[in-house]
Protein backbone atom coordinates (compact mmCIF):
# COMPACT_ATOMS: atom_id res chain seq x y z
CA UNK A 1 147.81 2.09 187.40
CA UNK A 2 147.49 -1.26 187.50
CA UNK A 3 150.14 -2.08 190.56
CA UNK A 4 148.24 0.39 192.57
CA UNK A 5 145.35 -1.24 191.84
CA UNK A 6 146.61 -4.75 192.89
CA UNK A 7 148.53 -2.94 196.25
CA UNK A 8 144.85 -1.79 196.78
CA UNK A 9 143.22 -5.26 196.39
CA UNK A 10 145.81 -6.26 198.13
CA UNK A 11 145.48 -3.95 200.82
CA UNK A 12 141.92 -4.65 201.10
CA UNK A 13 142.09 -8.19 201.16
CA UNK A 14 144.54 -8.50 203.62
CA UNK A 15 146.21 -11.44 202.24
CA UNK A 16 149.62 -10.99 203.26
CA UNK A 17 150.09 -10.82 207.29
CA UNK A 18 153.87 -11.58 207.32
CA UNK A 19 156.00 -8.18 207.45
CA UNK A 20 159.76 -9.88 207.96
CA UNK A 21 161.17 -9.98 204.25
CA UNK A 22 160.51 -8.00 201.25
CA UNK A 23 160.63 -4.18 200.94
CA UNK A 24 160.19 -1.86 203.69
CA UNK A 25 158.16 0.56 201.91
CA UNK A 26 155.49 -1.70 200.88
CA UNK A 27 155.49 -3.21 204.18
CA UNK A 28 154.51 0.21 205.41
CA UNK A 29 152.29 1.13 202.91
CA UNK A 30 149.88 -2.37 203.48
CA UNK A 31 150.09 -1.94 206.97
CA UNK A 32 149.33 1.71 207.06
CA UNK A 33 146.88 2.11 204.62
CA UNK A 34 144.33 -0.11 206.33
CA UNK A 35 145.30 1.31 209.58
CA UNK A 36 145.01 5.02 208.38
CA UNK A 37 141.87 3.72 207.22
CA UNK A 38 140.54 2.42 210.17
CA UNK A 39 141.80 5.66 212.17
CA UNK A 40 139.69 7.75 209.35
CA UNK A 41 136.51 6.37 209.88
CA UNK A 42 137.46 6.81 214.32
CA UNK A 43 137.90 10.17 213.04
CA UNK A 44 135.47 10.99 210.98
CA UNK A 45 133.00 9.75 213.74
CA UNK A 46 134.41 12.06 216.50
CA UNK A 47 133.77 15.05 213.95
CA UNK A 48 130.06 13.68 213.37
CA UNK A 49 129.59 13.25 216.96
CA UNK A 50 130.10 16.61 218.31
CA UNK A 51 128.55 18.19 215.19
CA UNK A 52 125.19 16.79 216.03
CA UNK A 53 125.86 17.08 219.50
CA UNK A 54 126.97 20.93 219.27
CA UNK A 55 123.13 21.12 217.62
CA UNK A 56 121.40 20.52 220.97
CA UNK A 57 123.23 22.82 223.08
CA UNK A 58 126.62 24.32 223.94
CA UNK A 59 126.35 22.51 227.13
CA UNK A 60 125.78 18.93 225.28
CA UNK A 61 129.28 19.72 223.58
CA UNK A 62 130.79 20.68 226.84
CA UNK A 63 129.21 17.60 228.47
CA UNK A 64 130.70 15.88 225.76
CA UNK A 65 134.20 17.04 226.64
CA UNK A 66 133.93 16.36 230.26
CA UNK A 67 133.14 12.77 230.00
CA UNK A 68 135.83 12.06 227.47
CA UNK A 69 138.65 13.72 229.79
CA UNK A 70 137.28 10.78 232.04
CA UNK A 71 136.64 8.24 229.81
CA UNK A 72 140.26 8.59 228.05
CA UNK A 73 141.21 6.88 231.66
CA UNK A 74 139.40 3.46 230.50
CA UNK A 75 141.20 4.05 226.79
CA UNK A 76 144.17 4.29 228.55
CA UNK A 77 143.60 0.93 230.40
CA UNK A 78 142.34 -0.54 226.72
CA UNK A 79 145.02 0.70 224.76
CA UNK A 80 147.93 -0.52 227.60
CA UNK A 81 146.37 -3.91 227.22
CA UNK A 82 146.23 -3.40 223.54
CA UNK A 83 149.82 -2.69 223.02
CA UNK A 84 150.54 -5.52 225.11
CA UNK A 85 148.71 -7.59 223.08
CA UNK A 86 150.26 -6.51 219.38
CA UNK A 87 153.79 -6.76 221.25
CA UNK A 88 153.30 -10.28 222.39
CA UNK A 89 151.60 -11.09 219.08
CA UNK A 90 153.11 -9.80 216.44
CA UNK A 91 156.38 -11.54 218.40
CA UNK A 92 154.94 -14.60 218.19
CA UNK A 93 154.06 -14.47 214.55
CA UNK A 94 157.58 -13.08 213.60
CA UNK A 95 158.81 -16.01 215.51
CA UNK A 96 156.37 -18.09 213.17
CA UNK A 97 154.15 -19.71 216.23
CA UNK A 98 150.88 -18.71 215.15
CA UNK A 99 149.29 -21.35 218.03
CA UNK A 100 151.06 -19.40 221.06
CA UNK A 101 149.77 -16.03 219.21
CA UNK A 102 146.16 -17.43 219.59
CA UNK A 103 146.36 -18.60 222.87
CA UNK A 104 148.35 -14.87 223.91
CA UNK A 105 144.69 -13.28 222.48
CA UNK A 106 142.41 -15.43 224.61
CA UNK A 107 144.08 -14.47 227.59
CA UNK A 108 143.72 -10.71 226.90
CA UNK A 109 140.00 -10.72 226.21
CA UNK A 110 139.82 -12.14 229.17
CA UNK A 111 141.80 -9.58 231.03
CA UNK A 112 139.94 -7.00 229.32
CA UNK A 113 136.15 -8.41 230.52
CA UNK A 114 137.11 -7.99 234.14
CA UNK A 115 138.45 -5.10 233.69
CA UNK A 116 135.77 -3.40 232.17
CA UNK A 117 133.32 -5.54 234.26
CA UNK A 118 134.57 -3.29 237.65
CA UNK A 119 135.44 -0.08 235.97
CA UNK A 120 131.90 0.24 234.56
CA UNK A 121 130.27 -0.59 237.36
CA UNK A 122 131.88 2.18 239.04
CA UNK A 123 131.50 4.51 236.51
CA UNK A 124 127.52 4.30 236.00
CA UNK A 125 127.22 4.81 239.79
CA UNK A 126 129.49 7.71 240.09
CA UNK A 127 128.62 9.55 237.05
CA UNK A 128 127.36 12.20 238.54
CA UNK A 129 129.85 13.00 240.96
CA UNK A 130 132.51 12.47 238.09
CA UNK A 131 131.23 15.12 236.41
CA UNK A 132 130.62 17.42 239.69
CA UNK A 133 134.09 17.06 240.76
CA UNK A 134 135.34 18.35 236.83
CA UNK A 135 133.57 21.25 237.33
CA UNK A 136 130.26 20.94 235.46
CA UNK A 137 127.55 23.14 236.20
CA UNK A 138 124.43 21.73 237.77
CA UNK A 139 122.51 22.75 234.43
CA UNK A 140 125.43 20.65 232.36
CA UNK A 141 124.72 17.61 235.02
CA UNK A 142 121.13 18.01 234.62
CA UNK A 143 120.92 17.77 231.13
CA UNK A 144 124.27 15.22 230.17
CA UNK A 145 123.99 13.11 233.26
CA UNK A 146 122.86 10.27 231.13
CA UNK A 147 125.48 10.08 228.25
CA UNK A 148 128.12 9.97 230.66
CA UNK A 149 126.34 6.99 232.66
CA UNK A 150 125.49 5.19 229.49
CA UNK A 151 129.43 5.41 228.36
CA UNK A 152 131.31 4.92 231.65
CA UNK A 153 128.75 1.80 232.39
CA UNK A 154 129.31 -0.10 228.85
CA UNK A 155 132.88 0.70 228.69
CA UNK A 156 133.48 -3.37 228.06
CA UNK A 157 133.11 -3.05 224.23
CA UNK A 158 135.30 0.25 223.74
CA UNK A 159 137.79 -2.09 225.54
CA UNK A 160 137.39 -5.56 223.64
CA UNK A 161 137.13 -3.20 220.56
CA UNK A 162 140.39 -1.80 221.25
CA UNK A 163 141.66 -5.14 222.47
CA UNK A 164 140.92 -7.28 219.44
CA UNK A 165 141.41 -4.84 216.96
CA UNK A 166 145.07 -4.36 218.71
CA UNK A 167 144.83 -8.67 218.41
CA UNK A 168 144.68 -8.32 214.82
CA UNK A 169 146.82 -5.91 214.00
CA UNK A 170 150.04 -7.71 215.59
CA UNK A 171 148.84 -10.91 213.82
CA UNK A 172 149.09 -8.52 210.31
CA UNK A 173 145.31 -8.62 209.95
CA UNK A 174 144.95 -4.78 209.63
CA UNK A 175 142.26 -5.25 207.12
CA UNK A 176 139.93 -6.63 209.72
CA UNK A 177 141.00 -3.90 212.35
CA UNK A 178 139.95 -1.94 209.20
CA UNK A 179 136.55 -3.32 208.91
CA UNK A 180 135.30 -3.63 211.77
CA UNK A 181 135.92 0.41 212.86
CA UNK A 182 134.35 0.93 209.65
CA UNK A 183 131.28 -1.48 210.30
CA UNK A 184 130.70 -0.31 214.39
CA UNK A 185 131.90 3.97 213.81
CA UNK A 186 129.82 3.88 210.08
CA UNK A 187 126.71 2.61 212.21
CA UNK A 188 127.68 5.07 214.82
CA UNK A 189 127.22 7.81 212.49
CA UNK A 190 124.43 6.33 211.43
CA UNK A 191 122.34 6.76 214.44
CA UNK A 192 123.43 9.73 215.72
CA UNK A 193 120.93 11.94 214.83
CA UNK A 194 118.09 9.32 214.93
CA UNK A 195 118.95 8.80 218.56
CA UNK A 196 119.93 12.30 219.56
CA UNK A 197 117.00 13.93 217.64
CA UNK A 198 113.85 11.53 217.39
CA UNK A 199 113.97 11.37 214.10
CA UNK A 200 111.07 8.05 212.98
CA UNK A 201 110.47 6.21 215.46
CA UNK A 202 113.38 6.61 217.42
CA UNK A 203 112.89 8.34 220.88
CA UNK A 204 114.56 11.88 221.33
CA UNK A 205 116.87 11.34 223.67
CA UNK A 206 119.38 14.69 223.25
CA UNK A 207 123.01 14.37 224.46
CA UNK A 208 122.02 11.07 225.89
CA UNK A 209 121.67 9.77 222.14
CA UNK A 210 125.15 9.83 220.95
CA UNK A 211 126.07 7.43 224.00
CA UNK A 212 123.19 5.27 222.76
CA UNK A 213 124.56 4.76 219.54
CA UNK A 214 127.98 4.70 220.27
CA UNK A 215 127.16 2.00 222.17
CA UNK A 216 125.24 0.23 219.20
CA UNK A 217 127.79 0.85 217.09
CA UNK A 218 130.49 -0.84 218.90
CA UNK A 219 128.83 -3.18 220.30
CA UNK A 220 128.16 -4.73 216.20
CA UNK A 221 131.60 -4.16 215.76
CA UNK A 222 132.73 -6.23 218.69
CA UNK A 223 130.39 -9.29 217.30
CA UNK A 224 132.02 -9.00 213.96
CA UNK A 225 135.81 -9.13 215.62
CA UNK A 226 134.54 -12.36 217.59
CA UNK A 227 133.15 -13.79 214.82
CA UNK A 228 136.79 -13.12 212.66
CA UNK A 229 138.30 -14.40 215.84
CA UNK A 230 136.01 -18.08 215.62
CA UNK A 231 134.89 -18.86 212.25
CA UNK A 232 137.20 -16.74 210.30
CA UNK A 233 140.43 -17.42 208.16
CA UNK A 234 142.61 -15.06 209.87
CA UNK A 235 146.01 -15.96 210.86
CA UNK A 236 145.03 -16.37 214.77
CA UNK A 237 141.61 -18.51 215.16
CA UNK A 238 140.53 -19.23 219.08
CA UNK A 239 139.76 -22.49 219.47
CA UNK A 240 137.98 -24.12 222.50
CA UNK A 241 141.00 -25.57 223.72
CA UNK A 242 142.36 -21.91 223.89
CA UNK A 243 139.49 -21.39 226.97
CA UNK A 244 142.07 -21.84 229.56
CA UNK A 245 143.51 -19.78 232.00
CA UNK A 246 147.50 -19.57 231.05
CA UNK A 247 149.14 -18.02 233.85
CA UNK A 248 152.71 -17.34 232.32
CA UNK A 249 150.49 -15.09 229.77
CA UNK A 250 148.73 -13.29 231.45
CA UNK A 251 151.83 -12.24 234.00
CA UNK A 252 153.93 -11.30 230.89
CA UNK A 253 150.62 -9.37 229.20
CA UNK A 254 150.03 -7.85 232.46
CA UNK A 255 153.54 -6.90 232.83
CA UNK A 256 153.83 -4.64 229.22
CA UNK A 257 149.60 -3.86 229.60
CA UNK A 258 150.17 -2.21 233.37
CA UNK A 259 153.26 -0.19 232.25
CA UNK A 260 151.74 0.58 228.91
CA UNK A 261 147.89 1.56 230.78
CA UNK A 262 150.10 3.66 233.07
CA UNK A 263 151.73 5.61 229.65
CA UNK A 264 147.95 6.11 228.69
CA UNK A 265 147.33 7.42 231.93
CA UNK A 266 149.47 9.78 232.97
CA UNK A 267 148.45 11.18 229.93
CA UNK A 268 144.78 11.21 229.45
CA UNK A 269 145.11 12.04 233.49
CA UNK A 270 146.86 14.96 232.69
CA UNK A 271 143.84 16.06 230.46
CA UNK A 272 141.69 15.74 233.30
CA UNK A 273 143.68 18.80 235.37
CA UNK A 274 144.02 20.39 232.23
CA UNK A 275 140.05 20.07 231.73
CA UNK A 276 139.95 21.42 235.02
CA UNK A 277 141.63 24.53 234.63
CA UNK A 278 139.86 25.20 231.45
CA UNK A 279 136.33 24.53 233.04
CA UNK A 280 136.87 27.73 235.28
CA UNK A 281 136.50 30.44 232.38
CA UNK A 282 132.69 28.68 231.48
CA UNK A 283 130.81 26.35 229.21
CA UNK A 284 131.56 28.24 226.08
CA UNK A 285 135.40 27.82 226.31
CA UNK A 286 134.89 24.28 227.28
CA UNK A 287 132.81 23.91 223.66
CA UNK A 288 135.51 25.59 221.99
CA UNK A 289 138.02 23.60 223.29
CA UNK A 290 136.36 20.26 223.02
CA UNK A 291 135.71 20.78 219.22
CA UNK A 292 139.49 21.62 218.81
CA UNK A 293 140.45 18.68 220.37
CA UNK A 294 138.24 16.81 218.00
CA UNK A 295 139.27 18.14 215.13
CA UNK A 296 142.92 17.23 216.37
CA UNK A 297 141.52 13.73 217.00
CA UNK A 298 140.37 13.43 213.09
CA UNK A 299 143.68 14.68 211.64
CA UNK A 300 145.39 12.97 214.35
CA UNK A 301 143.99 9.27 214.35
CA UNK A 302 144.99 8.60 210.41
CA UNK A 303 148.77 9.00 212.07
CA UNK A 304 148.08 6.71 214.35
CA UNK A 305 147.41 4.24 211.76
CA UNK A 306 150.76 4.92 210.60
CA UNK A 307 152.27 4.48 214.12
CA UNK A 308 150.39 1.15 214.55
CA UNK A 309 151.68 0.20 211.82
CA UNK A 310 155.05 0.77 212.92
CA UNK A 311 154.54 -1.24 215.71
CA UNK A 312 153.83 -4.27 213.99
CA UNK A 313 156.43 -4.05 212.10
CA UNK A 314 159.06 -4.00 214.49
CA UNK A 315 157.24 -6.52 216.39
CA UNK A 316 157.21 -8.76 213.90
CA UNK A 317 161.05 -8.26 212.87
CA UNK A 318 162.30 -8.13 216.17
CA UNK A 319 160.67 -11.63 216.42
CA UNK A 320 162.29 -12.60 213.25
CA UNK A 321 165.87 -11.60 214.65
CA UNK A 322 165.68 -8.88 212.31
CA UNK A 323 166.35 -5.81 214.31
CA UNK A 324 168.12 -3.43 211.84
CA UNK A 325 164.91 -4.09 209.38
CA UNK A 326 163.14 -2.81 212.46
CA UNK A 327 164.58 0.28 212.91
CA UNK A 328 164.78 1.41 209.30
CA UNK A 329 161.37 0.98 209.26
CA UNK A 330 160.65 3.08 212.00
CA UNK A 331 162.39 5.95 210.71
CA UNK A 332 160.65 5.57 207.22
CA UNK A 333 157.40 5.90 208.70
CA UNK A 334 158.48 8.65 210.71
CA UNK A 335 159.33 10.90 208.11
CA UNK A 336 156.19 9.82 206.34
CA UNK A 337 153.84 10.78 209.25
CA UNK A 338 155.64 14.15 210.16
CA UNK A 339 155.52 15.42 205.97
CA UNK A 340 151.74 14.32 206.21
CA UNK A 341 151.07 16.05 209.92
CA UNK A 342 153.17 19.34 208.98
CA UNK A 343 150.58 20.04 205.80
CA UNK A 344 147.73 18.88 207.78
CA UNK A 345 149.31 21.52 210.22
CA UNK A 346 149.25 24.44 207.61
CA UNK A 347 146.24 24.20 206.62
CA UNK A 348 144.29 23.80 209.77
CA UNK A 349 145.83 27.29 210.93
CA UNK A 350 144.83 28.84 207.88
CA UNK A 351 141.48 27.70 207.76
CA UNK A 352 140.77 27.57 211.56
CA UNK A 353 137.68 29.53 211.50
CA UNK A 354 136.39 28.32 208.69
CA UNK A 355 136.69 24.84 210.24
CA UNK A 356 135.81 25.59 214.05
CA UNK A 357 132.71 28.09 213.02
CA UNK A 358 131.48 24.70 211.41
CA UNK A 359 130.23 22.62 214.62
CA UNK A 360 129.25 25.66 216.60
CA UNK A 361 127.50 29.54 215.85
CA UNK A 362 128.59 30.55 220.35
CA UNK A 363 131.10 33.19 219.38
CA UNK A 364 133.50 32.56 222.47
CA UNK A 365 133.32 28.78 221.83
CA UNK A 366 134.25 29.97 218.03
CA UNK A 367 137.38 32.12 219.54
CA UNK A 368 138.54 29.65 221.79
CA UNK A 369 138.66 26.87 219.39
CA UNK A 370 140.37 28.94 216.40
CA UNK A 371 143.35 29.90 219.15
CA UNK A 372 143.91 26.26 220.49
CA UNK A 373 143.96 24.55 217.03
CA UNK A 374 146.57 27.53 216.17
CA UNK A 375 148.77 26.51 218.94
CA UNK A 376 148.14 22.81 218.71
CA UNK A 377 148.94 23.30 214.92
CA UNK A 378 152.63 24.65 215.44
CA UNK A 379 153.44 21.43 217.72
CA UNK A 380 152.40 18.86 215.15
CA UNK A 381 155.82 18.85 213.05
CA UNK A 382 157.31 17.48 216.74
CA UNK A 383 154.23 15.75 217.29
CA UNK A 384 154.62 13.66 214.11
CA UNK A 385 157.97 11.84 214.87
CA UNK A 386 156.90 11.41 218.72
CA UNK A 387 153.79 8.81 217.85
CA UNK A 388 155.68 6.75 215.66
CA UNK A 389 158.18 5.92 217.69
CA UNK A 390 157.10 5.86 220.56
CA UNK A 391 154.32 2.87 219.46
CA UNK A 392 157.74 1.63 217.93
CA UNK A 393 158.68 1.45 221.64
CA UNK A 394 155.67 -0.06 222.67
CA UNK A 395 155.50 -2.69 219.64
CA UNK A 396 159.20 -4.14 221.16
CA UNK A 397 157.63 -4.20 224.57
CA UNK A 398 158.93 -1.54 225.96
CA UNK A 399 156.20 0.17 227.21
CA UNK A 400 158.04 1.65 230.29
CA UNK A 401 160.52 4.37 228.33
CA UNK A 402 157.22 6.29 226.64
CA UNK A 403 155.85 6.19 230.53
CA UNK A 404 159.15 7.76 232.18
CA UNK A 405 158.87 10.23 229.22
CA UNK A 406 154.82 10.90 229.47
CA UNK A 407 155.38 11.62 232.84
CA UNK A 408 158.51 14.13 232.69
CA UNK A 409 156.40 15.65 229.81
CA UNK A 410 152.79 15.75 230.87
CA UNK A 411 153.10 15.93 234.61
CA UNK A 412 156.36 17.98 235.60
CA UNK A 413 156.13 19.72 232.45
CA UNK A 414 152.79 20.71 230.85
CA UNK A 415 150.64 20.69 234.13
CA UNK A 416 152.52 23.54 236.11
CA UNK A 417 153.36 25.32 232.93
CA UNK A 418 149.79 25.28 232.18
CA UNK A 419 148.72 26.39 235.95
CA UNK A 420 151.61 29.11 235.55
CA UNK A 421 150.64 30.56 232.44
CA UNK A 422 146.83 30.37 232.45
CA UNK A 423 146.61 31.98 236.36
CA UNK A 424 149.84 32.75 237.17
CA UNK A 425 150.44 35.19 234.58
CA UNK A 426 146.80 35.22 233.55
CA UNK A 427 146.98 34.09 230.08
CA UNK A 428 143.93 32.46 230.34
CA UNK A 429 142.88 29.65 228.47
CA UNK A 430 145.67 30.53 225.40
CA UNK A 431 148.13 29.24 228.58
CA UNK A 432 146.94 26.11 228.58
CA UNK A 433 147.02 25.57 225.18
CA UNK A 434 150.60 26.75 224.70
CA UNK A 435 151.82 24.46 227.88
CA UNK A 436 150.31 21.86 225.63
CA UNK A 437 152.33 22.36 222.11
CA UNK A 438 155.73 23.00 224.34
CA UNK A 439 155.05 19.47 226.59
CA UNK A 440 154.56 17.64 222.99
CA UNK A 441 157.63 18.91 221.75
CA UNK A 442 159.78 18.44 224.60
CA UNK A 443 158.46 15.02 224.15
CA UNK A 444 159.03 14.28 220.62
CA UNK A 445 162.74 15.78 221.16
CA UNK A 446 163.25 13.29 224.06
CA UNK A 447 161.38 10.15 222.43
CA UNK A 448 163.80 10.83 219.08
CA UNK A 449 167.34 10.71 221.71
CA UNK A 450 166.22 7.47 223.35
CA UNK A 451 165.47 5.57 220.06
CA UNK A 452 168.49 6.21 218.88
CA UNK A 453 170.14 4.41 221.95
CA UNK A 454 168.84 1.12 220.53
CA UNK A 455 167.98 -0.24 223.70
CA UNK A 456 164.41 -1.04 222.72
CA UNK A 457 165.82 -3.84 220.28
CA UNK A 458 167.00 -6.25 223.48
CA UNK A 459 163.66 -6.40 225.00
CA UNK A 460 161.53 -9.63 225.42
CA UNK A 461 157.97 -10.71 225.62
C-alpha cells in the first residue's frame, strides 16, 4: 500500500519527466495515469455536455453533432500540430537539450495563433451555411445557429489547449496536461447548466450555452498552461529571448504538423460524409447517433491517455538512442489498452440501453444509439492496438504512415462501404455503423504489419 501510494504522489506531482532508463512498466504507468486522467475528465465533459444539452431539445443534441463533425476539422489541425510538437520535444529532451525543447514550443504557439486566427474567422461567418450544407433543418439552424458560431469563431484556445498540453506532455510534464483539462473541462461542467438553463443570474441561453462555457472553460485552462509555461518549474520555461521567429523550426514542425493535420483530417473529414448520410433518415437518428459517439468518446479518450503516453515514450528513447526500449514499450501499452478497451467493450453492449436511454427519452434516438454502440463495441478489441501505435508512429515523427493508412481505411474503405450498405442495399443507418467497425479493423490489422517493419525507428526531427 504504501508504494502505490508514493507511485500516486508521484504521479501527481510529476516529479520525474525523464522516461529513458528504469523500468518500462513504471514508465508507462506515470505517464499514463496522468494522461488517462486528463482524457477522463475530456470525457466525462463530453457525457455532461450532451446530457444537458439532450434536456433542451432533440434538435440541440443533433445540433450538437453537426458542429462537432465540423469542428473535428480544426482538432485535426490542433492535434497535427500537437503531435508535431511532442515529437520534436520529447526528442529534444531524450537528447537532454531542454533549451532547444523550449524554443521548439514557442514556435508552435505561434503557429497555432494564426492558424486559429483565419480558421475562426471563417467559421463564425459561415456558420450557417456550414450547417445548411450538412443537412440541418431550418428549425435545427434556427435554434443552434449560435453554438456553432460561438465554437467555430473561438477555436484559438481548443487549439493552444491542445497545443500546449501536447508541449507538456513530450517534455514528461503529464501532470500539468493533467491539470489543466481538469481545471478548464471541471469549469466546463460547471457552467453548463447555468449557461444553458438560466439558472441565478445567468442568462438562458439554450444550446447556445454549452458553447459559452466551453469557451470559459478553456479559455482558464489556456491561462493556467501559459502561466506553467512562464513562471512555472516545469522542465521547458519560455523565456523572452525564446520570442523569435526560428525558421528551421517551424519548417521541421510544419513538416510532421501538415502530414500529421492531414491524418486528423482525412479522418474527422470522413465523419463529415458519414454525418451526411446519417442526416438523411432525420433529427432523431442524428441524436442517437451523436450520443453514441459520445459515449465512445468517454470510454475512448482514457486510451488515448495511454497512447499519448506511448508517444512520449518512444520519443524520448528514440532521442536517447534507445530504440529497442522504444518498441517494447509500445507493445506493453498495447496490450494494456486493448485488455482495458475489450471489457469496456462488453459491458457497453450489455448495458447499451441502459446507458443510451440515459441522455435522451426520443425512442428512435434511443434505438439508433443502442445499435451503433453495439457495432462500435465489437471493433474496439482492433481498435485498442490501432491508437497506440499509431501515436507510437506519430511520437517518432512519422506522421505520414498513419495518413497513407487513414486514408486507405477511412476514404477507399469505410466511405463507399458505408454509401453501399446504408442505400445501396438499404441497411439504413445500421450500414453506416458497420462500415465503421470493419474500416477500424482493417486499420488496426494494417497499423500492427507496418510497426513491425521497424521503419519508424530511423526517422528524424
Amino acid at each position: 500500500m504504501k508504494k502505490i501510494l508514493e507511485t500516486i504522489r508521484i504521479v501527481l506531482s510529476g516529479e520525474e519527466k525523464n522516461f529513458t532508463s528504469g523500468s518500462i512498466n513504471r514508465a508507462i504507468v506515470l505517464l499514463s495515469i496522468p494522461m488517462i486522467l486528463e482524457m477522463v475528465m475530456e470525457s466525462l465533459f463530453a457525457i455532461v455536455d450532451v446530457y444537458f444539452v439532450g434536456k433542451v431539445s432533440t434538435e440541440a443534441v443533433a445540433t450538437v453533432g453537426l458542429t462537432e463533425s465540423v469542428i473535428t476539422i480544426i482538432y485535426s489541425l490542433a492535434m497535427g500540430l500537437a503531435m508535431a510538437s511532442t515529437a520534436m520535444i520529447s526528442r529534444r529532451i531524450g537528447e537532454n537539450k531542454p533549451e532547444e525543447a523550449a524554443s521548439a514550443a514557442m514556435q508552435a504557439i505561434l503557429m497555432a495563433v494564426i492558424v486559429s486566427i483565419i480558421l475562426g474567422i471563417l467559421g463564425f461567418i459561415y456558420a450557417e451555411s456550414i450547417l445548411r450544407m450538412l443537412g440541418g433543418s431550418d428549425h435545427l439552424i434556427e435554434s443552434g445557429l449560435w453554438y456553432t458560431k460561438i465554437l467555430l469563431g473561438t477555436n484559438i484556445v481548443i487549439t493552444l489547449l491542445f497545443v500546449l498540453n501536447a508541449v507538456f506532455r513530450g517534455a514528461g510534464d503529464a501532470s500539468i496536461a493533467m491539470r489543466t483539462l481538469w481545471i478548464a473541462n471541471g469549469l466546463n461542467i460547471l457552467l453548463d447548466p447555468l449557461f444553458i438553463f438560466g439558472i441565478g443570474f445567468f442568462p438562458e441561453l439554450g444550446v447556445a450555452g454549452a458553447a459559452v462555457a466551453t469557451t470559459i472553460g478553456r479559455s482558464v485552462g489556456v491561462s493556467y498552461q501559459c502561466y506553467m509555461l512562464w513562471k512555472g518549474t516545469g522542465v521547458i520555461r519560455i523565456l523572452k529571448r525564446h520570442f523569435v521567429i526560428v525558421w528551421a523550426t517551424i519548417i521541421k514542425l510544419g513538416d510532421v504538423a501538415l502530414t500529421g493535420a492531414w491524418q486528423w483530417i482525412v479522418a474527422s473529414a470522413s465523419w463529415i460524409f458519414l454525418m451526411k448520410i446519417i442526416a438523411e433518415f432525420g433529427d432523431s437518428v442524428i441524436a442517437g447517433y451523436t450520443i453514441s459517439i459520445r459515449i465512445l468518446i468517454f470510454t475512448i479518450l482514457p486510451s488515448w491517455g495511454m497512447a499519448n503516453a506511448a508517444a512520449t515514450l518512444v520519443g524520448q528513447n528514440l532521442g536517447a538512442n534507445l530504440p529497442g526500449r522504444a518498441e517494447k514499450s509500445v507493445w506493453r501499452t498495447s496490450w494494456l489498452n486493448t485488455f482495458f478497451l475489450g471489457s469496456i467493450g462488453i459491458f457497453l453492449f450489455i448495458f447499451s440501453q441502459e446507458v443510451v436511454s440515459i441522455f435522451t427519452s426520443d425512442v428512435l434516438a434511443i434505438e439508433t444509439g443502442v445499435l451503433s454502440l453495439r457495432v462500435f463495441c465489437i471493433g474496439y478489441v482492433f481498435f485498442a492496438p490501432a491508437m497506440v501505435i499509431s501515436q507510437a508512429f506519430n511520437g517518432a515523427g512519422d506522421t505520414r504512415t498513419p495518413l497513407y493508412i487513414n486514408f486507405f481505411c477511412f476514404w477507399l474503405t469505410e466511405i463507399p462501404l458505408a454509401y453501399f450498405l446504408a442505400k445501396t442495399i438499404n441497411w439504413g443507418p445500421s450500414g453506416v455503423f458497420w462500415a465503421i467497425a470493419i474500416a477500424e479493423a482493417l486499420m488496426g490489422i494494417i497499423l500492427i504489419v507496418m510497426f513491425k517493419r521497424g521503419k519508424w525507428k530511423t526517422m528524424e526531427i
